[in-house]
PDB file of N, CA and C in Angstrom:
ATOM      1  N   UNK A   1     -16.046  12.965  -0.380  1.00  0.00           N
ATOM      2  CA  UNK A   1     -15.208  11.796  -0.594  1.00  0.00           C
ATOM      3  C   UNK A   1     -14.850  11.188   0.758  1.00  0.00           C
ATOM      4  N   UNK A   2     -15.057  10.165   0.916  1.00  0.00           N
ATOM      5  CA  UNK A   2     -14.417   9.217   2.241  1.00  0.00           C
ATOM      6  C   UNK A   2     -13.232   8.587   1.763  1.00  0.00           C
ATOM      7  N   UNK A   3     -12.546   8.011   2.668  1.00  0.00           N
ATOM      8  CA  UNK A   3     -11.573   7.129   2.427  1.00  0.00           C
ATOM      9  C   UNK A   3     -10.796   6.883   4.275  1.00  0.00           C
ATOM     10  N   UNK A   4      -9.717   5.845   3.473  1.00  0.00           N
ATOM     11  CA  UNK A   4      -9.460   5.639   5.708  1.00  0.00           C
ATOM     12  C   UNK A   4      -8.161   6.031   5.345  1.00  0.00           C
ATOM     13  N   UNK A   5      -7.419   6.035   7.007  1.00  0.00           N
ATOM     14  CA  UNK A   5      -5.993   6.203   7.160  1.00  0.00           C
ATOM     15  C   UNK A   5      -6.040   5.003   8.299  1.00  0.00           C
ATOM     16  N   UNK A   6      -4.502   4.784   8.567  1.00  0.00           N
ATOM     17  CA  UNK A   6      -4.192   3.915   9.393  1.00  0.00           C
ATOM     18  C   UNK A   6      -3.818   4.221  10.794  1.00  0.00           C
ATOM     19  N   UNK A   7      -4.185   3.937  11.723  1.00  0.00           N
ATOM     20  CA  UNK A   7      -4.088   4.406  12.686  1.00  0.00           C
ATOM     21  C   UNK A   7      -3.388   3.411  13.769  1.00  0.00           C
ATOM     22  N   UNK A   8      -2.080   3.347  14.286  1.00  0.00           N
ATOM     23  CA  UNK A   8      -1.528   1.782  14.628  1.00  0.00           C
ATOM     24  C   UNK A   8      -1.998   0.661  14.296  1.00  0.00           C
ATOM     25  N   UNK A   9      -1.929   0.707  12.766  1.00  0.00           N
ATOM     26  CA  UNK A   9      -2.445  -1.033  11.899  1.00  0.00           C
ATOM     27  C   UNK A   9      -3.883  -0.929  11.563  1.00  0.00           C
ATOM     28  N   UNK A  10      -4.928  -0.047  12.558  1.00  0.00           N
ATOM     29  CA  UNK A  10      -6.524  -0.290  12.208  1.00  0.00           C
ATOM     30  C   UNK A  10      -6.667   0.954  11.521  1.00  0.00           C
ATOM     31  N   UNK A  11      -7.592   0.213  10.312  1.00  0.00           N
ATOM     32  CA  UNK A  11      -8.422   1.340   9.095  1.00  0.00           C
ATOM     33  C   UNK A  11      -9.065   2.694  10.129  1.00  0.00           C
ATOM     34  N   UNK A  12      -9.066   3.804   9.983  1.00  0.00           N
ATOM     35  CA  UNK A  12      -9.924   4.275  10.412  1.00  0.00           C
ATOM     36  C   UNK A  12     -10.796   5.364   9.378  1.00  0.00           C
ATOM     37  N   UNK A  13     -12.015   5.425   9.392  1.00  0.00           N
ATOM     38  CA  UNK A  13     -12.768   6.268   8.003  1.00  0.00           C
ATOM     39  C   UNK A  13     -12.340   7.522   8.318  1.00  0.00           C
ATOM     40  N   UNK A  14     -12.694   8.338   6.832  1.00  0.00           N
ATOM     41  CA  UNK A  14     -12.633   9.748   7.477  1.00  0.00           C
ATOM     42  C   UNK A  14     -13.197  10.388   6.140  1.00  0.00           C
ATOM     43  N   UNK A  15     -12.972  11.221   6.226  1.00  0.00           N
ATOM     44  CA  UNK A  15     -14.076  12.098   5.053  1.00  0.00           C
ATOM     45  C   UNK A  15     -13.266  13.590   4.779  1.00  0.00           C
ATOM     46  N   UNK A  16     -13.299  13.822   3.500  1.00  0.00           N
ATOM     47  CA  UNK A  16     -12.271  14.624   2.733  1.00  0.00           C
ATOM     48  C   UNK A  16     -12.179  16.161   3.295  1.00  0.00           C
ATOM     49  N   UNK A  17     -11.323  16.641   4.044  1.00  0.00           N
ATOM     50  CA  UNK A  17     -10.993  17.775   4.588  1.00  0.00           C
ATOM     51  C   UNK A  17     -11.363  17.886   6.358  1.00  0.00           C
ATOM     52  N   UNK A  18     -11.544  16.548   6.569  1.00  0.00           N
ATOM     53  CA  UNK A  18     -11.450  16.225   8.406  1.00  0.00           C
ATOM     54  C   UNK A  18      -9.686  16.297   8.733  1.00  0.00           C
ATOM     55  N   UNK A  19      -9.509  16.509   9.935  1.00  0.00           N
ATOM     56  CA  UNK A  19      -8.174  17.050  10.812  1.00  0.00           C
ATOM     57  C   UNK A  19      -7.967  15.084  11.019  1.00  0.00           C
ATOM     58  N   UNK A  20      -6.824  14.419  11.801  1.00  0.00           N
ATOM     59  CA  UNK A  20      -6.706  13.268  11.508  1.00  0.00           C
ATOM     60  C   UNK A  20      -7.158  13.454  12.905  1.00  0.00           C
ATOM     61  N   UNK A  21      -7.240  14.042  14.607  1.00  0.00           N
ATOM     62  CA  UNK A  21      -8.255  14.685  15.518  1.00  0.00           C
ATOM     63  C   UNK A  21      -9.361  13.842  15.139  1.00  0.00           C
ATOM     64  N   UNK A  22      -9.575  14.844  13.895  1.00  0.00           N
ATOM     65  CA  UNK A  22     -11.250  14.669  13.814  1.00  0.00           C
ATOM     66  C   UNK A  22     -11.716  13.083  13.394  1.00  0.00           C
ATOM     67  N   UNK A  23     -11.099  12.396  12.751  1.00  0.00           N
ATOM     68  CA  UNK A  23     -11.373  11.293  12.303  1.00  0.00           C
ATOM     69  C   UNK A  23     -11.223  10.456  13.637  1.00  0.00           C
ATOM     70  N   UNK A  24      -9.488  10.393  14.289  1.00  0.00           N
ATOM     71  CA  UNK A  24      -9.887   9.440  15.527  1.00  0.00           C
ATOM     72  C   UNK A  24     -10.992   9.729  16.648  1.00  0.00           C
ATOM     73  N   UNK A  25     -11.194  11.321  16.852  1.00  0.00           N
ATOM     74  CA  UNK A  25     -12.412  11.333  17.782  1.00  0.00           C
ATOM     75  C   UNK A  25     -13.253  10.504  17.317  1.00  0.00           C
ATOM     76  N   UNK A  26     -13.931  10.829  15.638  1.00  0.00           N
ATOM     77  CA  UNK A  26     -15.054  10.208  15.578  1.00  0.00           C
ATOM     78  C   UNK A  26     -15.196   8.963  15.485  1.00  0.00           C
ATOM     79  N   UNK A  27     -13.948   8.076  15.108  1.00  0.00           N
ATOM     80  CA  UNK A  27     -13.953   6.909  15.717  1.00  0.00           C
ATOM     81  C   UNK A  27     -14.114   5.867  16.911  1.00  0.00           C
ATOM     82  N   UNK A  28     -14.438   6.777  18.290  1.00  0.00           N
ATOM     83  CA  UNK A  28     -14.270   6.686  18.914  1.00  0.00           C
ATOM     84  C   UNK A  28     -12.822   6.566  20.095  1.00  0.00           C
ATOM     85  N   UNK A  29     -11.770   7.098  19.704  1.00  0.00           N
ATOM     86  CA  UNK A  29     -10.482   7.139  20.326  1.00  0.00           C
ATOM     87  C   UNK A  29     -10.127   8.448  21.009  1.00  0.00           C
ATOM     88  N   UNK A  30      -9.749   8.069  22.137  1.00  0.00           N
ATOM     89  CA  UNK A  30      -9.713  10.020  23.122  1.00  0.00           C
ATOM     90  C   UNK A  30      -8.762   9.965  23.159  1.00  0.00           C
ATOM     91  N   UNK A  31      -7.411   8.875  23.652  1.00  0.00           N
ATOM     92  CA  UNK A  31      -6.115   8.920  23.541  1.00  0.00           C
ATOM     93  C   UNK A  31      -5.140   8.538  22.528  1.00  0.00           C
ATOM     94  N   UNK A  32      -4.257   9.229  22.449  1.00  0.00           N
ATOM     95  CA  UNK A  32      -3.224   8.554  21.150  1.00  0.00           C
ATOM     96  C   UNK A  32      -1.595   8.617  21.487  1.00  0.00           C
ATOM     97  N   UNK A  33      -1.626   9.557  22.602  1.00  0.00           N
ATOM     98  CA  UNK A  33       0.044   9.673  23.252  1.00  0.00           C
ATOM     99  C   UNK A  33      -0.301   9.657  24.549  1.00  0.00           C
ATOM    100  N   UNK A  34       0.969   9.058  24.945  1.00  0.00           N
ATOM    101  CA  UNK A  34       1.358   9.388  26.870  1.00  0.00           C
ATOM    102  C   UNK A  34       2.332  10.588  26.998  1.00  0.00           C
ATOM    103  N   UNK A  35       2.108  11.160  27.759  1.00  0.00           N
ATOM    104  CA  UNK A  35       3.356  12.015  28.226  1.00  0.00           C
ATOM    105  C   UNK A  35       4.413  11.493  28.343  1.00  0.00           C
ATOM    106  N   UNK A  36       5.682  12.154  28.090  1.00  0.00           N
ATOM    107  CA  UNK A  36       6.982  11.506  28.537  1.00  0.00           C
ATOM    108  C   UNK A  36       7.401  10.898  29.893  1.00  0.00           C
ATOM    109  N   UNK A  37       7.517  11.728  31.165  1.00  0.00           N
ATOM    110  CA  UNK A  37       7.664  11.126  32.434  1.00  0.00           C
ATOM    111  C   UNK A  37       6.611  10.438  32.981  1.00  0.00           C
ATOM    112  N   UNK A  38       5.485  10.518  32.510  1.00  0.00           N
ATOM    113  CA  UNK A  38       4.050   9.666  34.008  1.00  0.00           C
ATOM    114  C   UNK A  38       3.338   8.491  32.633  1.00  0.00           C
ATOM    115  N   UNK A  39       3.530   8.900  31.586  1.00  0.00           N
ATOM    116  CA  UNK A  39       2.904   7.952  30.747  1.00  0.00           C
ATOM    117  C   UNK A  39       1.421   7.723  30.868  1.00  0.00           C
ATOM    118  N   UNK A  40       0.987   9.139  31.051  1.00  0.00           N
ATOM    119  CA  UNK A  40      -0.305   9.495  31.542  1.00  0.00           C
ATOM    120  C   UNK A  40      -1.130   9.639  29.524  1.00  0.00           C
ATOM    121  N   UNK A  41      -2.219   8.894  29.358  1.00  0.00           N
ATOM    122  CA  UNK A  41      -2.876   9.075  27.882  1.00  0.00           C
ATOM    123  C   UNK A  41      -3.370  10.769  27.686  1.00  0.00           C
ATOM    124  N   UNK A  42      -3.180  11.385  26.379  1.00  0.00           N
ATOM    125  CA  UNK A  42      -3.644  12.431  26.279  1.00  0.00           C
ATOM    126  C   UNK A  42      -4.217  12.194  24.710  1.00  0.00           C
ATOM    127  N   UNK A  43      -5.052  12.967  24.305  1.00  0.00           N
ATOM    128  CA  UNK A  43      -5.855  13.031  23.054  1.00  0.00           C
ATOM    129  C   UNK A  43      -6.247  14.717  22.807  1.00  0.00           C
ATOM    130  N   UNK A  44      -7.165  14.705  21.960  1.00  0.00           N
ATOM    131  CA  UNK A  44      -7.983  16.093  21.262  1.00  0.00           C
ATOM    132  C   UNK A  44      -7.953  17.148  22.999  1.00  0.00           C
ATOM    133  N   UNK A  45      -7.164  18.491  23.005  1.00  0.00           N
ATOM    134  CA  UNK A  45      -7.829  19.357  24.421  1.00  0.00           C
ATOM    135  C   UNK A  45      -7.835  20.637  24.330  1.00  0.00           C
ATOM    136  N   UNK A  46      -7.093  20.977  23.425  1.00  0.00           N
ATOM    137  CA  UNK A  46      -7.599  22.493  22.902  1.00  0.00           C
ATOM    138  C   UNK A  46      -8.190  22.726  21.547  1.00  0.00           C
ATOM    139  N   UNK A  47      -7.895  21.378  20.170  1.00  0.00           N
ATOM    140  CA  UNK A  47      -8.392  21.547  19.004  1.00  0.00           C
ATOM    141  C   UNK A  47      -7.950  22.340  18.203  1.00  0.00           C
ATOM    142  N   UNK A  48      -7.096  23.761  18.504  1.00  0.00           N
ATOM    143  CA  UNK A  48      -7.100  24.650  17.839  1.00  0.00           C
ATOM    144  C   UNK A  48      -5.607  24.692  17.813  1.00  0.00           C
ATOM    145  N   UNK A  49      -4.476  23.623  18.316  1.00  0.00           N
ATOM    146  CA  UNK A  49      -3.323  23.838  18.104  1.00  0.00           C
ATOM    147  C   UNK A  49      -2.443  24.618  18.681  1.00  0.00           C
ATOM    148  N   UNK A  50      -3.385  25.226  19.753  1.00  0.00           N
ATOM    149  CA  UNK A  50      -1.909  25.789  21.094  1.00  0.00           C
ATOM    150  C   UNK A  50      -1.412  24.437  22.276  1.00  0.00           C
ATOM    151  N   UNK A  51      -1.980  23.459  22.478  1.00  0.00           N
ATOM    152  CA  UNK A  51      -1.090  22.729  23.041  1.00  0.00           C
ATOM    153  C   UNK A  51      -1.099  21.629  22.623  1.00  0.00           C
ATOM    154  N   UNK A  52      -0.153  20.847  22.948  1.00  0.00           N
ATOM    155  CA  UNK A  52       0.625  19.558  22.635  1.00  0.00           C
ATOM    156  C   UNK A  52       0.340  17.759  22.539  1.00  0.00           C
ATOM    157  N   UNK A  53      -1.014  18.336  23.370  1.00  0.00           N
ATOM    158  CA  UNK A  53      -1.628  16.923  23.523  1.00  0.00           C
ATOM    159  C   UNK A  53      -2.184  15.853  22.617  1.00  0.00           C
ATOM    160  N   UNK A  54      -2.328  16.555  21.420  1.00  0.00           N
ATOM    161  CA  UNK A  54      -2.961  15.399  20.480  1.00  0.00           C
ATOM    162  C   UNK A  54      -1.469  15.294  19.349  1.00  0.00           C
ATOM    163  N   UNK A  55      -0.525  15.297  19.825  1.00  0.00           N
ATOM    164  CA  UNK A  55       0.956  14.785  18.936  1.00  0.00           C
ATOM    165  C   UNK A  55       0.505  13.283  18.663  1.00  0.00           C
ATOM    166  N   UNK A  56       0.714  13.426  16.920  1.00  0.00           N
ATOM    167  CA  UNK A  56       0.972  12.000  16.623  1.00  0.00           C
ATOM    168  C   UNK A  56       2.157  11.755  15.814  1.00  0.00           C
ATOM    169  N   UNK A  57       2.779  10.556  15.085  1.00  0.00           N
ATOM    170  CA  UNK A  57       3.818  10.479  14.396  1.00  0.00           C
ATOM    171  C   UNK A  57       2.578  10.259  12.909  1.00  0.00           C
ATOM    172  N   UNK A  58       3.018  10.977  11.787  1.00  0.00           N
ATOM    173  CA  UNK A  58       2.100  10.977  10.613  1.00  0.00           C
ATOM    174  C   UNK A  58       3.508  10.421   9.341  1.00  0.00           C
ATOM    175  N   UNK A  59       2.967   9.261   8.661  1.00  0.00           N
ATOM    176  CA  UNK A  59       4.374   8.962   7.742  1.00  0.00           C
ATOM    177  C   UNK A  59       5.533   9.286   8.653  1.00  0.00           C
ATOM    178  N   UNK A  60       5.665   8.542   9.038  1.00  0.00           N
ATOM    179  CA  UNK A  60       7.358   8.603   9.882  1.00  0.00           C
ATOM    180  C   UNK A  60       7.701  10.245  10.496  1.00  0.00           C
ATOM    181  N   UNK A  61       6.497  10.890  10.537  1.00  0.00           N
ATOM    182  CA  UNK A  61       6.967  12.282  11.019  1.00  0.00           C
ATOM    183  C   UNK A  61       6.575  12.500  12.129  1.00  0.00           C
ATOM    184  N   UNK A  62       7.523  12.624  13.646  1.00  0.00           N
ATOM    185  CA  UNK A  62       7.115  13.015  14.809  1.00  0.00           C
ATOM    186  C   UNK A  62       6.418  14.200  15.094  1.00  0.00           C
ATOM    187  N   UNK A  63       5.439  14.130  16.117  1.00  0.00           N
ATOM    188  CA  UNK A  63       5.155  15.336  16.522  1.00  0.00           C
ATOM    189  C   UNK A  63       4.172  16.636  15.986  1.00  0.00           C
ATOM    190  N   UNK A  64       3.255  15.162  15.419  1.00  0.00           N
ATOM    191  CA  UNK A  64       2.348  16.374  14.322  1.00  0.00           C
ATOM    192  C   UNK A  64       1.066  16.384  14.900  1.00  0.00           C
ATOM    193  N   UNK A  65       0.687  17.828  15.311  1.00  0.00           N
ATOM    194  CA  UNK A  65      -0.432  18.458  16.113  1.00  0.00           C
ATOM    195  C   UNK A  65      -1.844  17.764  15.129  1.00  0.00           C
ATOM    196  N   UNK A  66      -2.479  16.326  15.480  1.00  0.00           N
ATOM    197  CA  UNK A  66      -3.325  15.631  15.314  1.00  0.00           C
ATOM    198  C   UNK A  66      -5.058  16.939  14.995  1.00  0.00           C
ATOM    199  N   UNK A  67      -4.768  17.709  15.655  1.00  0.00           N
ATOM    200  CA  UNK A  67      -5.961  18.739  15.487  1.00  0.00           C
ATOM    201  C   UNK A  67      -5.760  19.581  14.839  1.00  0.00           C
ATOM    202  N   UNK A  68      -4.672  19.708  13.842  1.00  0.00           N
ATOM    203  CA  UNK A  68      -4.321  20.799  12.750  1.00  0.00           C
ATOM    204  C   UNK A  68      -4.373  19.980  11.315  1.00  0.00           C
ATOM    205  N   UNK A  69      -3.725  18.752  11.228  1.00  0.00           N
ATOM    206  CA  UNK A  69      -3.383  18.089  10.318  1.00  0.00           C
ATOM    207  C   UNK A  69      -4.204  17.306   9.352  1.00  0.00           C
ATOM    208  N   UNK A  70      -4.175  18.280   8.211  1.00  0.00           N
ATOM    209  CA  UNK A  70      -5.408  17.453   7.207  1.00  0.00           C
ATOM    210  C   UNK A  70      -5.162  15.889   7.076  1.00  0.00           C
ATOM    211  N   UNK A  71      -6.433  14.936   7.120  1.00  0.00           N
ATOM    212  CA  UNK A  71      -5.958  13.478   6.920  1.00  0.00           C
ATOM    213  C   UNK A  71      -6.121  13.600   5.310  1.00  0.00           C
ATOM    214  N   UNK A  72      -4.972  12.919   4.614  1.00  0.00           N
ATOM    215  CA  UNK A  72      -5.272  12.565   3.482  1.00  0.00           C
ATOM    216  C   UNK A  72      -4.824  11.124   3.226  1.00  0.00           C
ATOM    217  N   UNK A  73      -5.607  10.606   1.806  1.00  0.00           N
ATOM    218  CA  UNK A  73      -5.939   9.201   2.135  1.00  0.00           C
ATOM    219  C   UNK A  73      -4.434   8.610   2.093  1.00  0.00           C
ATOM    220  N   UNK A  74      -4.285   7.247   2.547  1.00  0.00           N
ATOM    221  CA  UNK A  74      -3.253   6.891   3.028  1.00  0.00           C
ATOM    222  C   UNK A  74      -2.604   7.103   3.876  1.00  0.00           C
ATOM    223  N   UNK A  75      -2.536   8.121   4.994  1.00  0.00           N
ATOM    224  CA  UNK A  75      -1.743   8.152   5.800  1.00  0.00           C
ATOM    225  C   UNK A  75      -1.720   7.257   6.745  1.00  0.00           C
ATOM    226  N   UNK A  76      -0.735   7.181   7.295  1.00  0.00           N
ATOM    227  CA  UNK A  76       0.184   6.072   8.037  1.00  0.00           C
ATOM    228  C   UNK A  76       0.100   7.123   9.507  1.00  0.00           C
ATOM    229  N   UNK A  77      -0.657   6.805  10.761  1.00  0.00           N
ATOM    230  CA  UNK A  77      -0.353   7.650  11.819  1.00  0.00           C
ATOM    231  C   UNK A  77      -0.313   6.296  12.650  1.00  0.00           C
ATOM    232  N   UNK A  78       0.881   6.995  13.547  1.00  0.00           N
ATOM    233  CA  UNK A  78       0.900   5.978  15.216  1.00  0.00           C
ATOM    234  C   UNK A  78       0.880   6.661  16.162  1.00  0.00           C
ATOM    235  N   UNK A  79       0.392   5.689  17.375  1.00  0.00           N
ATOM    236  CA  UNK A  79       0.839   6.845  18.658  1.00  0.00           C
ATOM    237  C   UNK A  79       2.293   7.376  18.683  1.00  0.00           C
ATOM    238  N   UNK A  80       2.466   8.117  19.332  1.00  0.00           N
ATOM    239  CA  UNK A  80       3.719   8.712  19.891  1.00  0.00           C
ATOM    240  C   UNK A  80       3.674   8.932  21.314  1.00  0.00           C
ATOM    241  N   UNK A  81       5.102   7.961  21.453  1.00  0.00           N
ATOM    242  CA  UNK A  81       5.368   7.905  22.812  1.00  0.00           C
ATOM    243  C   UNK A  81       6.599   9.007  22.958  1.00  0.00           C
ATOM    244  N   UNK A  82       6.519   9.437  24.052  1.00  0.00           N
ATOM    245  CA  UNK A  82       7.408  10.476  24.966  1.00  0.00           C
ATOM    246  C   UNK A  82       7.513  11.702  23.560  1.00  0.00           C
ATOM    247  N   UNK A  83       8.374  11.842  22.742  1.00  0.00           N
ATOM    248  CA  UNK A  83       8.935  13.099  21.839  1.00  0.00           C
ATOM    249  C   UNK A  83       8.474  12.090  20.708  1.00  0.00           C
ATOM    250  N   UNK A  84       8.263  10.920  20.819  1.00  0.00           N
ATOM    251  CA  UNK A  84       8.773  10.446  18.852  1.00  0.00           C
ATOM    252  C   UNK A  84       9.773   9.996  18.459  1.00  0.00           C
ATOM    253  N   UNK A  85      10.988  10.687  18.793  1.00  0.00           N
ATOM    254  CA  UNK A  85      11.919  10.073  18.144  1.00  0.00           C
ATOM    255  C   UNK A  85      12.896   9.056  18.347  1.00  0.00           C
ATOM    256  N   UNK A  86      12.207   8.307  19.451  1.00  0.00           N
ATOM    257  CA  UNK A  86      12.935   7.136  19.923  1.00  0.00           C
ATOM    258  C   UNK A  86      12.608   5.999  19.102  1.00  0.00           C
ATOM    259  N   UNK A  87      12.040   6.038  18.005  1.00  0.00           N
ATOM    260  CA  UNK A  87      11.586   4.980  16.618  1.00  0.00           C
ATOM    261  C   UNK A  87      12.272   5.225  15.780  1.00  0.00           C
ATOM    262  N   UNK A  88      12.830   6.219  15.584  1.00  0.00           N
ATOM    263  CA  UNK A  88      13.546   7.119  14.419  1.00  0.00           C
ATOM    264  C   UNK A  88      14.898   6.358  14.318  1.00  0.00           C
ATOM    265  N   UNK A  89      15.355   5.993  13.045  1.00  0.00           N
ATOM    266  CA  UNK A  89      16.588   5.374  12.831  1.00  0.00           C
ATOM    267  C   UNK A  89      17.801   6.539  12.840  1.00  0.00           C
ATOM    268  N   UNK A  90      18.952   6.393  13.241  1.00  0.00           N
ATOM    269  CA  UNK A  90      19.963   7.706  13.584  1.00  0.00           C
ATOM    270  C   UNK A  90      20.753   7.002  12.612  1.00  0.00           C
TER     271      UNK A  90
END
């Protein structure tokens, strides 16, 4: 089964039991967050979910390890800047 998710506003495809990782790699996208202090781009670097670099916000949820996270259809992902939760309504 294919279907897309959204990825800051653009469709992106993906195919039923890909990581949401796996879909923006194969879209061609390496970055999706900056670090907090240097605002340096980071994307996919260990894959397997020991470090931090591929954080995205998924449905309004900060901080979700992009290389663990099944895409299922509809989801709503954006970059995440610094932690995430500076979008977050208090």
């Amino acid at each position: 089964m294919t279907f897309t998710i959204s990825f800051d506003g653009r469709d992106v495809p993906c195919r039923e039991g890909w990581t949401i990782g796996a879909a923006l790699t194969a879209a061609g996208m390496r970055s999706w967050r900056t670090t907090r202090r240097e605002g340096r781009p980071r994307g996919l670097f260990c894959g397997i979910g020991i470090c931090f670099d591929c954080l995205v916000t998924v449905n309004g949820r900060p901080s979700v390890r992009a290389c663990l996270a099944v895409a299922r259809p509809g989801d709503v992902v954006r970059t995440q800047k610094g932690t995430g939760h500076d979008d977050l309504a208090c």
